[in-house]
Protein backbone atom coordinates (compact mmCIF):
# COMPACT_ATOMS: atom_id res chain seq x y z
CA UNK A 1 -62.94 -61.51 34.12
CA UNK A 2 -66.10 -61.58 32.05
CA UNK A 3 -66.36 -64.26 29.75
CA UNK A 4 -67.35 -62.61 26.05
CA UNK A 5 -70.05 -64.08 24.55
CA UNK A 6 -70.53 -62.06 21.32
CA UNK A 7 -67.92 -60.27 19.40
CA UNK A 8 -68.20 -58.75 16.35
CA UNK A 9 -65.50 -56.66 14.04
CA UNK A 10 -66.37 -54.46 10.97
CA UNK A 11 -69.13 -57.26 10.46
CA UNK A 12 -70.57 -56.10 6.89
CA UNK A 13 -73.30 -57.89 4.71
CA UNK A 14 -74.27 -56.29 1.48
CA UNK A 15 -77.34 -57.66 -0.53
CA UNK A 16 -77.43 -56.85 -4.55
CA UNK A 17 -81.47 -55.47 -5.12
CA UNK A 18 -82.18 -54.82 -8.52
CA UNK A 19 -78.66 -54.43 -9.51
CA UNK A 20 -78.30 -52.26 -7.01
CA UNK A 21 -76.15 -53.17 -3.84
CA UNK A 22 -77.39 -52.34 -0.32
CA UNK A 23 -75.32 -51.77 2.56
CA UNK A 24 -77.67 -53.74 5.18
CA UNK A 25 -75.26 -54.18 8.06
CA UNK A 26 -72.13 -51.64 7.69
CA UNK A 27 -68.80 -52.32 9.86
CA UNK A 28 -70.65 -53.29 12.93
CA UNK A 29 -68.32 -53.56 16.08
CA UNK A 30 -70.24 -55.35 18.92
CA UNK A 31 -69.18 -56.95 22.27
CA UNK A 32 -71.63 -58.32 24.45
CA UNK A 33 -70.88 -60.23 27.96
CA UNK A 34 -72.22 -63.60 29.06
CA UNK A 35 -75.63 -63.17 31.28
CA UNK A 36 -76.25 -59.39 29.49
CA UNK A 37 -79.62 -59.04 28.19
CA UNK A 38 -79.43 -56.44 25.35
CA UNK A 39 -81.97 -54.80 23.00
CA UNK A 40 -81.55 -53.77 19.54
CA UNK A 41 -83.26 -51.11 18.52
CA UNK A 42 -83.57 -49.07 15.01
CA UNK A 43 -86.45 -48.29 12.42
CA UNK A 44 -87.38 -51.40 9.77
CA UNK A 45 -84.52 -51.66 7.17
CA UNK A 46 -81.80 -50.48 10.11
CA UNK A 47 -79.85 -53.60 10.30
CA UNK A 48 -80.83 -55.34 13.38
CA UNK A 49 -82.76 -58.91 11.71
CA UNK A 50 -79.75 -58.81 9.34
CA UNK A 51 -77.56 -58.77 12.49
CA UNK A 52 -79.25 -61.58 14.04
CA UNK A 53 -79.21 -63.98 11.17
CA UNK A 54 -75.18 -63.08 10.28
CA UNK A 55 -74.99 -64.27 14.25
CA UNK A 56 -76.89 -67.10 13.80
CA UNK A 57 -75.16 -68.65 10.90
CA UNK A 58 -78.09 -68.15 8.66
CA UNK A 59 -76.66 -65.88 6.34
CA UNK A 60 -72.72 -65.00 5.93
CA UNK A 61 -71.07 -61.85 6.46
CA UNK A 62 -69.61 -60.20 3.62
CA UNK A 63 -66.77 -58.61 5.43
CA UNK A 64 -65.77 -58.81 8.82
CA UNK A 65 -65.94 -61.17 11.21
CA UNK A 66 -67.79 -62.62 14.27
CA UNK A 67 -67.59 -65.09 17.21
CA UNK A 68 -70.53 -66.61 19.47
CA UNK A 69 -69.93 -68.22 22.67
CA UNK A 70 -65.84 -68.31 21.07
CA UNK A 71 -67.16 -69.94 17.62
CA UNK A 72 -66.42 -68.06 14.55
CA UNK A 73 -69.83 -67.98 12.79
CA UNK A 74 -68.71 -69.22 9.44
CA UNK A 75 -65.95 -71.85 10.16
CA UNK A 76 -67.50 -73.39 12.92
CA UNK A 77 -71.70 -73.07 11.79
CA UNK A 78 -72.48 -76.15 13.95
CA UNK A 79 -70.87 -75.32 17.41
CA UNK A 80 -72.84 -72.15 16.92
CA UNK A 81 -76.00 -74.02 16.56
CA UNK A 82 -75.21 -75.80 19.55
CA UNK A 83 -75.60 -73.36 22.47
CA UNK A 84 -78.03 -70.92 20.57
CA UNK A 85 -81.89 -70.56 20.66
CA UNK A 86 -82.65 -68.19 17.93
CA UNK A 87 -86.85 -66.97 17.81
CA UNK A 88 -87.60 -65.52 14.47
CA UNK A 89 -90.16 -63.53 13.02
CA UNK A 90 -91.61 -66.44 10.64
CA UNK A 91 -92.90 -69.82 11.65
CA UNK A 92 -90.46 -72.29 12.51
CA UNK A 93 -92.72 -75.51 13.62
CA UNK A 94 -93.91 -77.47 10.24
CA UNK A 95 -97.58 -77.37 9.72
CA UNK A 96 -98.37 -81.15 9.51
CA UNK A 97 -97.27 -81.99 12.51
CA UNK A 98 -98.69 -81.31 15.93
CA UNK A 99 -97.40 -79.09 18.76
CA UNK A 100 -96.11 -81.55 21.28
CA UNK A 101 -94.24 -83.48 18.53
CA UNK A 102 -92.69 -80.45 17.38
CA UNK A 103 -91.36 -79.36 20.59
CA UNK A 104 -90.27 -82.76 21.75
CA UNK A 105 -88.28 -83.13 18.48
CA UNK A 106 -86.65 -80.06 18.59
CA UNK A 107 -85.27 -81.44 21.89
CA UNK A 108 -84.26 -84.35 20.32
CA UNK A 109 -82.55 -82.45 18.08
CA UNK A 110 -80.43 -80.48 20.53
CA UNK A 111 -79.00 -84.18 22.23
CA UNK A 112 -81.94 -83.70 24.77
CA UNK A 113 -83.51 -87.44 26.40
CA UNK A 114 -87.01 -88.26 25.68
CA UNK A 115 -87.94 -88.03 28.71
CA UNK A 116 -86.11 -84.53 29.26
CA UNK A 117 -87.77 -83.69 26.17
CA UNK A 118 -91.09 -84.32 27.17
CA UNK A 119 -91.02 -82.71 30.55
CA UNK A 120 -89.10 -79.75 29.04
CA UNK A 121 -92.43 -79.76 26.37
CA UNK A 122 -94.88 -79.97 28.65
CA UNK A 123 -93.21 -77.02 31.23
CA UNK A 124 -93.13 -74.84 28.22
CA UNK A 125 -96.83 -75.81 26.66
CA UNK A 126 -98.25 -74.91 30.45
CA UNK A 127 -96.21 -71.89 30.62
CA UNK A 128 -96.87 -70.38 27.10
CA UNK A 129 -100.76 -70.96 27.38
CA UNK A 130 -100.77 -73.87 24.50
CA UNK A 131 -102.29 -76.78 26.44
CA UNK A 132 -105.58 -76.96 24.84
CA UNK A 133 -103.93 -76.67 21.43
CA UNK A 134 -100.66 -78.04 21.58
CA UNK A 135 -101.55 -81.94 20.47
CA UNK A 136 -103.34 -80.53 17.36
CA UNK A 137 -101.61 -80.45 14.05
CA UNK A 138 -99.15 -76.79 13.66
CA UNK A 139 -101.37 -75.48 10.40
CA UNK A 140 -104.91 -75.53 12.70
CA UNK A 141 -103.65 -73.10 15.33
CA UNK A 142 -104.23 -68.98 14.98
CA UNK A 143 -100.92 -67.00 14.27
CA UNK A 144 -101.05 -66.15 18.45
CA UNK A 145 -100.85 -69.68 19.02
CA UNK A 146 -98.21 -70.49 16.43
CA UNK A 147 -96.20 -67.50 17.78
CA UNK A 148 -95.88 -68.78 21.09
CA UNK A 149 -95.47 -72.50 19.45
CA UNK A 150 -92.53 -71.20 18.00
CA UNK A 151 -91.22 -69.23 21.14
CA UNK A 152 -91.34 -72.59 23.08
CA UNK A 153 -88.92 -74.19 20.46
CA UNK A 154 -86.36 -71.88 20.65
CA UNK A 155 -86.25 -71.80 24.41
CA UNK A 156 -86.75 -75.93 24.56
CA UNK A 157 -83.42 -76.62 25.63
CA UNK A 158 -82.63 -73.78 27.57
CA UNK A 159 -79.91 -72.32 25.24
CA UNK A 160 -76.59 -70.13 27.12
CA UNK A 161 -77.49 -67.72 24.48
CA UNK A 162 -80.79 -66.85 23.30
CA UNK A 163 -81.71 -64.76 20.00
CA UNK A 164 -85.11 -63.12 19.90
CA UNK A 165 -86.44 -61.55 16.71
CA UNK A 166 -89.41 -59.25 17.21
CA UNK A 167 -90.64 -62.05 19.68
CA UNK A 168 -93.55 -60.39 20.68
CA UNK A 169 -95.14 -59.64 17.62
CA UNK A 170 -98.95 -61.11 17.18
CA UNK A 171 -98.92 -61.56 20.98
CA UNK A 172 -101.65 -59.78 22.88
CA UNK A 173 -100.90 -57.87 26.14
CA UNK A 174 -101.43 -60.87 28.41
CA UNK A 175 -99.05 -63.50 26.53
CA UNK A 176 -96.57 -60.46 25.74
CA UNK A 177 -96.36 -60.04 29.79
CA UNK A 178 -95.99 -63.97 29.69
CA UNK A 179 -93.41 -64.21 27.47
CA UNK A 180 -91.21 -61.83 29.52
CA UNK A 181 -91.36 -63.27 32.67
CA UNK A 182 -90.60 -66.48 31.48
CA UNK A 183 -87.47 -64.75 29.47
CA UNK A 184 -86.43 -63.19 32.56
CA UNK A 185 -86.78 -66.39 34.11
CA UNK A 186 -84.33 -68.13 32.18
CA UNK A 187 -81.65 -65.59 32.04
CA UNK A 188 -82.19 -65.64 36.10
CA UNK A 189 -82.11 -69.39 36.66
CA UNK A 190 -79.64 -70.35 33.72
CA UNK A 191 -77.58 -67.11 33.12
CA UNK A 192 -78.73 -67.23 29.57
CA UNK A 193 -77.26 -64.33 27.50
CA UNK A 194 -80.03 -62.83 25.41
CA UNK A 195 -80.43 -60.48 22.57
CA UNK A 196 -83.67 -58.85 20.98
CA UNK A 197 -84.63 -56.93 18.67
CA UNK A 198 -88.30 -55.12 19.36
CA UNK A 199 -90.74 -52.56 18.28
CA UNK A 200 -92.21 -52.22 21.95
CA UNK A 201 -90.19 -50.14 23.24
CA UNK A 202 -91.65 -50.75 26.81
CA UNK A 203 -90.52 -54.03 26.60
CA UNK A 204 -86.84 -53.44 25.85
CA UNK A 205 -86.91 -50.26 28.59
CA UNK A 206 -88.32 -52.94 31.01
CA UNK A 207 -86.00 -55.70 30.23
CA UNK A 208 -82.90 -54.56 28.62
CA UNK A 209 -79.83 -53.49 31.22
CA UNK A 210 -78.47 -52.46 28.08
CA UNK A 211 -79.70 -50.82 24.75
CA UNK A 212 -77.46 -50.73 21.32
CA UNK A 213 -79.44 -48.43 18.56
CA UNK A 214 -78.87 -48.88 15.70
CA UNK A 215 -79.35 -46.79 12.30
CA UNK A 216 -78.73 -47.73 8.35
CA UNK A 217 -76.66 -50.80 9.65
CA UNK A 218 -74.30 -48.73 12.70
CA UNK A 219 -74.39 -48.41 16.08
CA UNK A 220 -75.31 -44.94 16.83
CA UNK A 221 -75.75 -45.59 20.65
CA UNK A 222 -75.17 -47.94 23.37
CA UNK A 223 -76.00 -47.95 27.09
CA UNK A 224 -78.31 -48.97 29.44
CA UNK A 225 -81.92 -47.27 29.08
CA UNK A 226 -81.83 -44.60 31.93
CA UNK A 227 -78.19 -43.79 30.88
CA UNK A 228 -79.20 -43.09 27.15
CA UNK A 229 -82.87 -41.18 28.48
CA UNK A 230 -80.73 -38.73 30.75
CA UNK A 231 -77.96 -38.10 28.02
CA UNK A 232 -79.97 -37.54 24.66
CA UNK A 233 -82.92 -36.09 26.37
CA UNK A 234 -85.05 -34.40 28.63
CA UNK A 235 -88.30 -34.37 30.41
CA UNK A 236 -90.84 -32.48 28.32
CA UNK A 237 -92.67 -30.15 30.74
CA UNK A 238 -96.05 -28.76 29.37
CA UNK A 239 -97.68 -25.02 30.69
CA UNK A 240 -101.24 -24.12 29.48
CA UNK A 241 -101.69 -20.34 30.03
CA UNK A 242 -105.06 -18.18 29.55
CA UNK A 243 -103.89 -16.34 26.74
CA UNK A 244 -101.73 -16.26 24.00
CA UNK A 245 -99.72 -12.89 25.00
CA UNK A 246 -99.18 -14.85 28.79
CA UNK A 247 -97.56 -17.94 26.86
CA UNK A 248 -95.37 -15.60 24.69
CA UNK A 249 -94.30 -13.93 28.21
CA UNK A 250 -93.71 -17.13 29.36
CA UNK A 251 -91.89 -18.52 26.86
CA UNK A 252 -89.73 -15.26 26.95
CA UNK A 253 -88.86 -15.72 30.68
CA UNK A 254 -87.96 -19.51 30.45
CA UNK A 255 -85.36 -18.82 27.90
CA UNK A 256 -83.20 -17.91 30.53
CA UNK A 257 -83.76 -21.30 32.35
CA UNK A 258 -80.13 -23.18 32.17
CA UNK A 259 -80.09 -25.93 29.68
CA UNK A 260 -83.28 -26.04 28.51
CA UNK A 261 -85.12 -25.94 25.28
CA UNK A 262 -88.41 -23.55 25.39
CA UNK A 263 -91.01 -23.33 22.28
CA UNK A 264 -94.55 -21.73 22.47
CA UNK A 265 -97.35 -22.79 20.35
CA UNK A 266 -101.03 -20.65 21.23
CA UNK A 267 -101.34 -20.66 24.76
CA UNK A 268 -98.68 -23.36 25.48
CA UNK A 269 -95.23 -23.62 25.92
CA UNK A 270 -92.90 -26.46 26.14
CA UNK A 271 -89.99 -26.57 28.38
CA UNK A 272 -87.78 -29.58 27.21
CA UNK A 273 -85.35 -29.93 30.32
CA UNK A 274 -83.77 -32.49 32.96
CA UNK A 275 -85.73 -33.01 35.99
CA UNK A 276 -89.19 -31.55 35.11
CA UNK A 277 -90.79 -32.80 38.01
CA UNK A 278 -88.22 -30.92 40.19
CA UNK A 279 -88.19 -27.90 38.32
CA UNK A 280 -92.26 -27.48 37.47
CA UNK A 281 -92.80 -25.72 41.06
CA UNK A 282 -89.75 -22.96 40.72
CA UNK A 283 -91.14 -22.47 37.23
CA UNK A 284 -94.71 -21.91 38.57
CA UNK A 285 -93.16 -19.39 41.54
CA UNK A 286 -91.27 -17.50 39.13
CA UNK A 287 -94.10 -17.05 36.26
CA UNK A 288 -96.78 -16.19 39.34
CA UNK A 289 -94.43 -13.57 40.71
CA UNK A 290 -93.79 -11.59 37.25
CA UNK A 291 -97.83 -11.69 36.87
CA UNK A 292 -98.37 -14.65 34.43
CA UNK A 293 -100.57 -17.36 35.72
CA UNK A 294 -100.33 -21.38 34.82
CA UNK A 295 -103.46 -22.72 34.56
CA UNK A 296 -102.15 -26.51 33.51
CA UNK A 297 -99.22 -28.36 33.69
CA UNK A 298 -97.87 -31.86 32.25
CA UNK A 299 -94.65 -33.30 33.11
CA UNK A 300 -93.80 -36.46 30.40
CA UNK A 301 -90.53 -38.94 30.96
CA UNK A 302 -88.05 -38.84 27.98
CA UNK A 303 -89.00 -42.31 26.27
CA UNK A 304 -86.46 -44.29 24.45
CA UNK A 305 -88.35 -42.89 21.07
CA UNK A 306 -87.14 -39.55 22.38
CA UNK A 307 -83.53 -40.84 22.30
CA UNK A 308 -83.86 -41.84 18.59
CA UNK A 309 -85.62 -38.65 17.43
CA UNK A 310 -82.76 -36.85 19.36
CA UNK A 311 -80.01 -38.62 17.26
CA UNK A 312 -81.44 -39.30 13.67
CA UNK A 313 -84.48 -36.54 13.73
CA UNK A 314 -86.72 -39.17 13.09
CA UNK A 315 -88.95 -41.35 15.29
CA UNK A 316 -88.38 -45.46 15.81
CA UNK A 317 -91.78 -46.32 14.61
CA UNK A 318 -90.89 -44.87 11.08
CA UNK A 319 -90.17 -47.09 8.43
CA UNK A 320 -86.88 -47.72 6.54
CA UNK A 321 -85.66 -49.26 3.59
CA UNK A 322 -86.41 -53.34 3.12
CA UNK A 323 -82.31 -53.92 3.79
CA UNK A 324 -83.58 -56.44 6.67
CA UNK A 325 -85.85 -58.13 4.39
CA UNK A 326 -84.05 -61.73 2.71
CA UNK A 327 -84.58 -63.58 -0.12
CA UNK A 328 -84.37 -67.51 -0.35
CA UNK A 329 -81.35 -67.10 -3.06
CA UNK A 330 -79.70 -64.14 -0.40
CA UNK A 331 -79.75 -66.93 2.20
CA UNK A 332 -78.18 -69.67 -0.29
CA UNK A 333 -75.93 -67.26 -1.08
């Protein structure tokens, strides 16, 4: 049987903004299995950071509860804490102290030996690119280098369950690619259940076996990338034509095409549709026979982007409200 290792039930968290109250995280019902490594996805303001910190003991849920690794998030904070790395989007390390230090503390911290602690350090400062900075005080280093600082203290003591909040952002291509493998290397040599929230959504289609969207603080989908790709939407299969009148033809023709979604603009028409790759040579056939010659086609793979637009009518990369956005007296709170 698989052991749970988040579980979540009408988890709420209002915050009060100008008088006003705002529904950040609305009656969220989550399960996710030890080892899974799941992406959240949703536009700024959807609920996903506000999610992570509920999970993470940082803030409370208004309603609703939740359990990590079988610990109840508010009556047992510090068992939490235990068995969780959590990556955020600010700066963890503190800026008068240097790199090493920082790391070898934080393994301290977990119940780590020194010695453990400083190998762990050094693996992580090799791995993560940081040698030539990491003995130099925290406040010195660019916002790259404090980025991956702060990655290697969250994955210090090689957690059973790892949070990851936006962890790529300020990385370049190189150290994004980095930071991957090394996350993939974790969950395949420790089993570590992980959880991230990204804008890139290459990186959660590459990583993720399963993806949870979520929209004004609900889960609108969940499944694994190719799953939600085939079911919300199709290839998008582009024709360039000679002439306006053969596109209108065209388009006229490949309305009868089953289960597909035809629209002509000048001399192109798109033919939104499953298997585009398959179906672009029938199409070509077909037009050539009736007298209407292609002159270009495209053929583009349903992106995960798609799959949002399909289901809200809006893209991921648009922004939403500040609902994931916390002040110091929401935290108290």
């Amino acid at each position: 049987m698989t052991t749970t290792m988040i579980q979540t039930k009408g988890l709420t968290r209002h915050f009060t903004v100008k008088k006003d109250t705002v529904e950040a995280v609305r009656g969220l019902d989550l399960r996710v299995a030890e080892g899974e490594l799941v992406a959240l996805l949703g536009p700024n303001g959807a609920g996903k950071s506000t999610t992570l910190r509920m999970l993470t003991t940082l803030i409370p849920p208004t309603s609703g509860t939740a359990t990590v690794a079988g610990y109840d998030v508010v009556a047992q904070q510090r068992e939490v804490r235990r068995v969780i790395g959590y990556i955020g989007q600010g700066n963890g390390a503190a800026h008068a102290q240097r790199g090493r230090d920082e790391l070898v503390s934080q393994g301290r911290a977990y119940g780590m030996s020194v010695r453990d602690a400083k190998e762990r350090a050094a693996e992580l400062i090799a791995s993560l690119d940081l040698a030539a900075v990491a003995d130099r005080p925290v406040s010195s280093l660019s916002g790259g280098q404090k980025r991956r600082l702060d990655i290697a203290m969250g994955l210090i003591h090689a957690p059973r369950l790892l949070f990851l909040d936006e962890p790529s952002t300020g990385l370049d291509p190189q150290n994004r690619a980095n930071l991957q493998e090394h996350i993939l290397k974790l969950r395949a040599e420790h089993g570590t259940t992980i959880v991230l929230t990204t804008h890139y959504l290459d990186e959660a289609d590459a990583m993720a076996e399963r993806v949870i969207v979520i929209d004004h603080g609900t889960v609108i989908a969940d499944d694994s990338p190719a799953r939600l790709k085939a079911d919300h939407s199709g290839d998008l299969i582009t024709l360039g034509f000679g002439s306006v009148s053969d596109a209108v033809r065209a388009a006229a023709r490949l309305d009868a095409l089953e289960g597909a979604a035809v629209t002509a603009s000048g001399a192109t028409v798109e033919v939104r549709a499953e298997g585009g790759p398959r179906l672009v040579p029938g199409i070509i056939r077909d037009l050539d026979a009736t007298g209407i010659a292609v002159e270009s086609t495209a053929v583009n793979r349903p992106t995960l982007d798609d799959v949002f637009l399909n289901l809200t009518g809006r893209s991921l990369r648009e922004g939403g409200t500040a609902t994931d956005t916390v002040s110091a007296e929401e935290v108290a709170a």
